[in-house]
N, C-alpha and C. Protein backbone atom coordinates (compact mmCIF):
# COMPACT_ATOMS: atom_id res chain seq x y z
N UNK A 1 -17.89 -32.14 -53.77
CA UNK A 1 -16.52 -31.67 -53.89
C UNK A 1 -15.97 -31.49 -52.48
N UNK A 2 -15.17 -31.95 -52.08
CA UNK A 2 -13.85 -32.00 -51.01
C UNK A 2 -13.37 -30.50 -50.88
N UNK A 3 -13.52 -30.07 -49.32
CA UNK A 3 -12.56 -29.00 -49.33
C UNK A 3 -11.37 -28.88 -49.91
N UNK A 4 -10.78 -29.33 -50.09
CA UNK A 4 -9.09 -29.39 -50.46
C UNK A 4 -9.37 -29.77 -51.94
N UNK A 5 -10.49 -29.94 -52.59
CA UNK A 5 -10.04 -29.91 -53.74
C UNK A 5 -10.68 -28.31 -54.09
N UNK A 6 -11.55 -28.25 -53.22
CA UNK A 6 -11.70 -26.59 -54.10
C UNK A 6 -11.24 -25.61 -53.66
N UNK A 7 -10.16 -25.94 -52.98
CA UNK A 7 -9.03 -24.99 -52.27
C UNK A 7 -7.27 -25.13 -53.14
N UNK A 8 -7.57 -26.11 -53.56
CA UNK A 8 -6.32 -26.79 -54.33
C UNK A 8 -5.26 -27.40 -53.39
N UNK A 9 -5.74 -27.65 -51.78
CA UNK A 9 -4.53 -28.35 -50.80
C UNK A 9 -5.10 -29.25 -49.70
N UNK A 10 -4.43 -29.77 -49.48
CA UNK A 10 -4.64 -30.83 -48.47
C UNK A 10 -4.72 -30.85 -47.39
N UNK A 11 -5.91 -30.67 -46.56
CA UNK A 11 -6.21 -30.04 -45.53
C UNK A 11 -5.30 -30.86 -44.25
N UNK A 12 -4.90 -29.95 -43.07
CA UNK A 12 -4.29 -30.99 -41.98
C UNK A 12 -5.50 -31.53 -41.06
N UNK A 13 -5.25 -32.55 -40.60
CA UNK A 13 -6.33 -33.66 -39.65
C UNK A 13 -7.15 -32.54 -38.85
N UNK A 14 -6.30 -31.49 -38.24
CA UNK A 14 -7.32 -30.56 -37.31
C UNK A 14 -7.90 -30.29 -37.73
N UNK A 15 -7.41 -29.39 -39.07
CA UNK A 15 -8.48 -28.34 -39.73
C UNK A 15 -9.78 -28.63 -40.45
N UNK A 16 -9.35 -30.56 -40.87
CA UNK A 16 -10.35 -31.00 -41.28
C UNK A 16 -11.88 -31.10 -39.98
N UNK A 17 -11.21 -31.52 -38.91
CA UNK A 17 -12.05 -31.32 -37.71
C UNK A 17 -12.53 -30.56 -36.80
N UNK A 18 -11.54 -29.35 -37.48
CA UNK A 18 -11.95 -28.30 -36.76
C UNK A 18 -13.58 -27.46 -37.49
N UNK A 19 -13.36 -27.45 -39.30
CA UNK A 19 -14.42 -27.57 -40.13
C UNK A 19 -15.46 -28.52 -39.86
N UNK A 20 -15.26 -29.73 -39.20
CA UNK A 20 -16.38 -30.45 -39.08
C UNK A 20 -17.25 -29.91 -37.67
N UNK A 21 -16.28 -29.42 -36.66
CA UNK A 21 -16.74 -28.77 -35.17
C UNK A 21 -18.21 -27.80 -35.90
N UNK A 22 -17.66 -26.77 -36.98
CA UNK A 22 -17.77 -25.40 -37.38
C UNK A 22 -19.52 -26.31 -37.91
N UNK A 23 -19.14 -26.90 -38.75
CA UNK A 23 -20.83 -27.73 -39.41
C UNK A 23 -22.07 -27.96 -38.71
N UNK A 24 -21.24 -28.80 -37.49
CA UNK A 24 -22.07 -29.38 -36.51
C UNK A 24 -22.44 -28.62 -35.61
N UNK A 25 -22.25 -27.27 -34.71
CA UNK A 25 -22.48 -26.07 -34.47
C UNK A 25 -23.36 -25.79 -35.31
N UNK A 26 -23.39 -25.15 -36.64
CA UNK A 26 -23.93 -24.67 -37.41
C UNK A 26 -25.61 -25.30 -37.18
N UNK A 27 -24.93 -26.76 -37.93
CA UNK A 27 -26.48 -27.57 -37.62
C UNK A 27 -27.61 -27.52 -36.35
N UNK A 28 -26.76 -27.32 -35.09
CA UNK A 28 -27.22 -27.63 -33.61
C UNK A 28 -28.05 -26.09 -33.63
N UNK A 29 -27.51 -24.75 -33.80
CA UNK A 29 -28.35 -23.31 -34.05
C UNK A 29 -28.96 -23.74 -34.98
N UNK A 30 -29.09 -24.26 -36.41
CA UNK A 30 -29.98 -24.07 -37.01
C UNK A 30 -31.56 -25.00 -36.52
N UNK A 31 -31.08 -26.07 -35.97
CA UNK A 31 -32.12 -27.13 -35.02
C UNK A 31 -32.95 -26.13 -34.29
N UNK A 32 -32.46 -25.30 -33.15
CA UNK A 32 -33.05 -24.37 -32.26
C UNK A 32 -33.79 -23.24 -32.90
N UNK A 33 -33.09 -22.68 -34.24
CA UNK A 33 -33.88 -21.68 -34.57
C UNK A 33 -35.09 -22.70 -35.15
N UNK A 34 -35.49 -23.85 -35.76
CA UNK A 34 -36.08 -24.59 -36.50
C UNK A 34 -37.70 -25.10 -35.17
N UNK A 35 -37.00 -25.43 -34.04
CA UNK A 35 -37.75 -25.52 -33.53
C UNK A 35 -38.51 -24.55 -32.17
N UNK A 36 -37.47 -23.40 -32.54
CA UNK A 36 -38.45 -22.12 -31.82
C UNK A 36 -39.33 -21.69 -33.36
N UNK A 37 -39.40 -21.82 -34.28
CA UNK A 37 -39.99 -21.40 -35.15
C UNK A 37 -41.13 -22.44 -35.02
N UNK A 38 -41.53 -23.67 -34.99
CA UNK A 38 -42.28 -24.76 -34.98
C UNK A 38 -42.83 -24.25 -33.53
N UNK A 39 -42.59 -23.99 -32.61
CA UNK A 39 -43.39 -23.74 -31.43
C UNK A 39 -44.29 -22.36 -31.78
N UNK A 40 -43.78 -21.25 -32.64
CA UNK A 40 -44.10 -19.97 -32.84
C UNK A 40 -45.56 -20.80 -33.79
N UNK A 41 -45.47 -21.47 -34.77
CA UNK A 41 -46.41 -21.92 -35.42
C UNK A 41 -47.90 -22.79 -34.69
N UNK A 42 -47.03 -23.51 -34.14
CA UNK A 42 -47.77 -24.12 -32.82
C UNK A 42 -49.18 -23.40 -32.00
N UNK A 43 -48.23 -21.98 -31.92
CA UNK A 43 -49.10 -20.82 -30.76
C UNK A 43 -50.25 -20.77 -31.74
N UNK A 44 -49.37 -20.33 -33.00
CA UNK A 44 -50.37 -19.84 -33.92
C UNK A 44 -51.88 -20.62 -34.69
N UNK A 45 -51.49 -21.21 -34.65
CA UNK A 45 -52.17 -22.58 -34.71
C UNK A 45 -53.63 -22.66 -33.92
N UNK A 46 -53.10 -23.27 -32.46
CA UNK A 46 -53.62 -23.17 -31.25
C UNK A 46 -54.82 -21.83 -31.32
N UNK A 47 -54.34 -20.50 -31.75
CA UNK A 47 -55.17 -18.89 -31.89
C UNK A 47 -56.14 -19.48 -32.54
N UNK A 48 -55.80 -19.86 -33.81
CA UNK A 48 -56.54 -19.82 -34.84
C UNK A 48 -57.68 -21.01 -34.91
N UNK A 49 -57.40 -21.71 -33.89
CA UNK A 49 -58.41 -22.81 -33.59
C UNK A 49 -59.42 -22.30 -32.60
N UNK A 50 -59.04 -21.97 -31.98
CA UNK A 50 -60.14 -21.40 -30.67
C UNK A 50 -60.44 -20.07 -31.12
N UNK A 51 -60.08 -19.61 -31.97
CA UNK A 51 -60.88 -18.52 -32.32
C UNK A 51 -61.84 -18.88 -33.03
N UNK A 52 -61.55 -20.15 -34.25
CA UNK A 52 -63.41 -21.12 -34.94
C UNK A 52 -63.64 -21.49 -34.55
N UNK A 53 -63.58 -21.96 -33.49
CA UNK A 53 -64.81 -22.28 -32.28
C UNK A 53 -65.17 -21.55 -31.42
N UNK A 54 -64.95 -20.16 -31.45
CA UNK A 54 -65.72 -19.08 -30.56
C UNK A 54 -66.55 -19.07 -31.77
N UNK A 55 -66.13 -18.53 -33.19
CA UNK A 55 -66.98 -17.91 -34.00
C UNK A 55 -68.20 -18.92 -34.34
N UNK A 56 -67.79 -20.51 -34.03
CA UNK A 56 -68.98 -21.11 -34.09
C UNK A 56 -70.05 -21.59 -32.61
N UNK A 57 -69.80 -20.83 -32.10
CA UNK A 57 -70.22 -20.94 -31.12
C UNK A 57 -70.26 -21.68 -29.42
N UNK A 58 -69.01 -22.38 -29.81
CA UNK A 58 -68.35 -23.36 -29.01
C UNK A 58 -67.38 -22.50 -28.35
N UNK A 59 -66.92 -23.32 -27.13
CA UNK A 59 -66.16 -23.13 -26.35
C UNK A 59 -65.32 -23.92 -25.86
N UNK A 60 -64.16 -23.98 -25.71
CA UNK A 60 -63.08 -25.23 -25.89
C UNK A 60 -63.14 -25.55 -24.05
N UNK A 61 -63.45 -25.02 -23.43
CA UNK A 61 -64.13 -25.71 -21.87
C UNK A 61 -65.47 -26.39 -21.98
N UNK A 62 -66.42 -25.56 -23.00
CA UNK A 62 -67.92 -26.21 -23.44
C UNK A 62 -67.84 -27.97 -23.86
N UNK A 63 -67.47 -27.97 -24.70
CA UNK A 63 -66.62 -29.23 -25.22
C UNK A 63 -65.66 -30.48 -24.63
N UNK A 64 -65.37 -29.63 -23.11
CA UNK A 64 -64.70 -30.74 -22.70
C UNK A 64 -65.54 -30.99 -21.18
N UNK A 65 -66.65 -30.08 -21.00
CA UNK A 65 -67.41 -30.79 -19.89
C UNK A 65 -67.98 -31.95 -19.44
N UNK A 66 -67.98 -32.60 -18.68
CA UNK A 66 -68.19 -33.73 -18.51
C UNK A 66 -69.62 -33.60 -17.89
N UNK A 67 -70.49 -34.16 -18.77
CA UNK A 67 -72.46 -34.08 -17.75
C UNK A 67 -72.36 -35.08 -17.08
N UNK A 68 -72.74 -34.90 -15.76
CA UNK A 68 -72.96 -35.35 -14.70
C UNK A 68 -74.50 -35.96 -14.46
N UNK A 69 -74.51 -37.58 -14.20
CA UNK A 69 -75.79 -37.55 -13.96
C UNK A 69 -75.87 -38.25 -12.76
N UNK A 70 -77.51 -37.62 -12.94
CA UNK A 70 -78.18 -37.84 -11.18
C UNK A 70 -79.39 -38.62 -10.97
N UNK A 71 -79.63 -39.12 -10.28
CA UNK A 71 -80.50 -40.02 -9.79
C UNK A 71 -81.86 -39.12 -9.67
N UNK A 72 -82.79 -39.36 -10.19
CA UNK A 72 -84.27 -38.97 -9.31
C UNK A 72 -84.44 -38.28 -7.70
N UNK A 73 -83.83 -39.30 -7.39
CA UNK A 73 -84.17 -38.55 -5.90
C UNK A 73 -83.33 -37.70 -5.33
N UNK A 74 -82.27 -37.97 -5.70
CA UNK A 74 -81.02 -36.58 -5.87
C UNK A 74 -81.20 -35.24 -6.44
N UNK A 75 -81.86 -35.40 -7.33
CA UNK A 75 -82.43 -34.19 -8.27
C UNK A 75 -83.77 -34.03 -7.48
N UNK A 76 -84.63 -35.07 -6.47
CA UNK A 76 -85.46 -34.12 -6.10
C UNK A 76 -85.17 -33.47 -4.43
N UNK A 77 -84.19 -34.05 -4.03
CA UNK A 77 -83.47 -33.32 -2.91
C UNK A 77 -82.69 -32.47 -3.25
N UNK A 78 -81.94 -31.87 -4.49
CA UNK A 78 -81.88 -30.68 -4.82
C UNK A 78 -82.65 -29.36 -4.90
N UNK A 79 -84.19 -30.09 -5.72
CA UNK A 79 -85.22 -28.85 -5.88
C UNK A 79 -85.98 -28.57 -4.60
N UNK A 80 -85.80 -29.78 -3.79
CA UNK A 80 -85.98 -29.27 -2.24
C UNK A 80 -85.46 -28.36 -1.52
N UNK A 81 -83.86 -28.62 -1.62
CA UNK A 81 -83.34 -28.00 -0.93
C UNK A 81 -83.50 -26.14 -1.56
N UNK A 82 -83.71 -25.82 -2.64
CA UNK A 82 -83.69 -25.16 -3.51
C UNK A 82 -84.94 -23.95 -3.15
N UNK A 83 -86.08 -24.77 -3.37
CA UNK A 83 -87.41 -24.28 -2.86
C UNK A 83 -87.46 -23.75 -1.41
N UNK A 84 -86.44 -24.09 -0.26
CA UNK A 84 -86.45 -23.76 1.05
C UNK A 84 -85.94 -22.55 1.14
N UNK A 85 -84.62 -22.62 0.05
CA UNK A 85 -84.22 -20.95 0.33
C UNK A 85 -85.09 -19.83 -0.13
């Protein structure tokens, strides 16, 4: 249903655009509240993940370590150097 018909008149060119300004506003706050709410979920999210992986025993740095490997003789010039102190 048409403004102007459930008003019973015929709207003038502004007012029709001035109502359309009023919509599109409307829409643009409701976008922002939509996606500060999606970030709020986000956080929440994020909590609730790293908190099951504390409770399972993981650690979200544990998980992303990278093992490093070493050569024999690197590892035994380590326990050298190691044994001196």
């Amino acid at each position: 249903m048409l403004l102007w018909e459930r008003t019973g008149t015929i709207p003038v060119r502004g007012e029709e655009m001035l109502n359309l300004s009023k919509v599109v506003q409307q829409l643009k706050t409701e976008r922002e509240q939509t996606r500060a709410k999606l970030n709020r979920l986000e956080t929440a999210l994020k909590i609730l993940l790293d908190m099951e992986l504390l409770d399972q025993g993981h650690s979200r740095r544990a998980t992303s370590t990278k093992q490093i490997n070493t050569s024999a003789a690197a590892r035994e010039r380590i326990a050298a150097t190691q044994r001196a102190r």
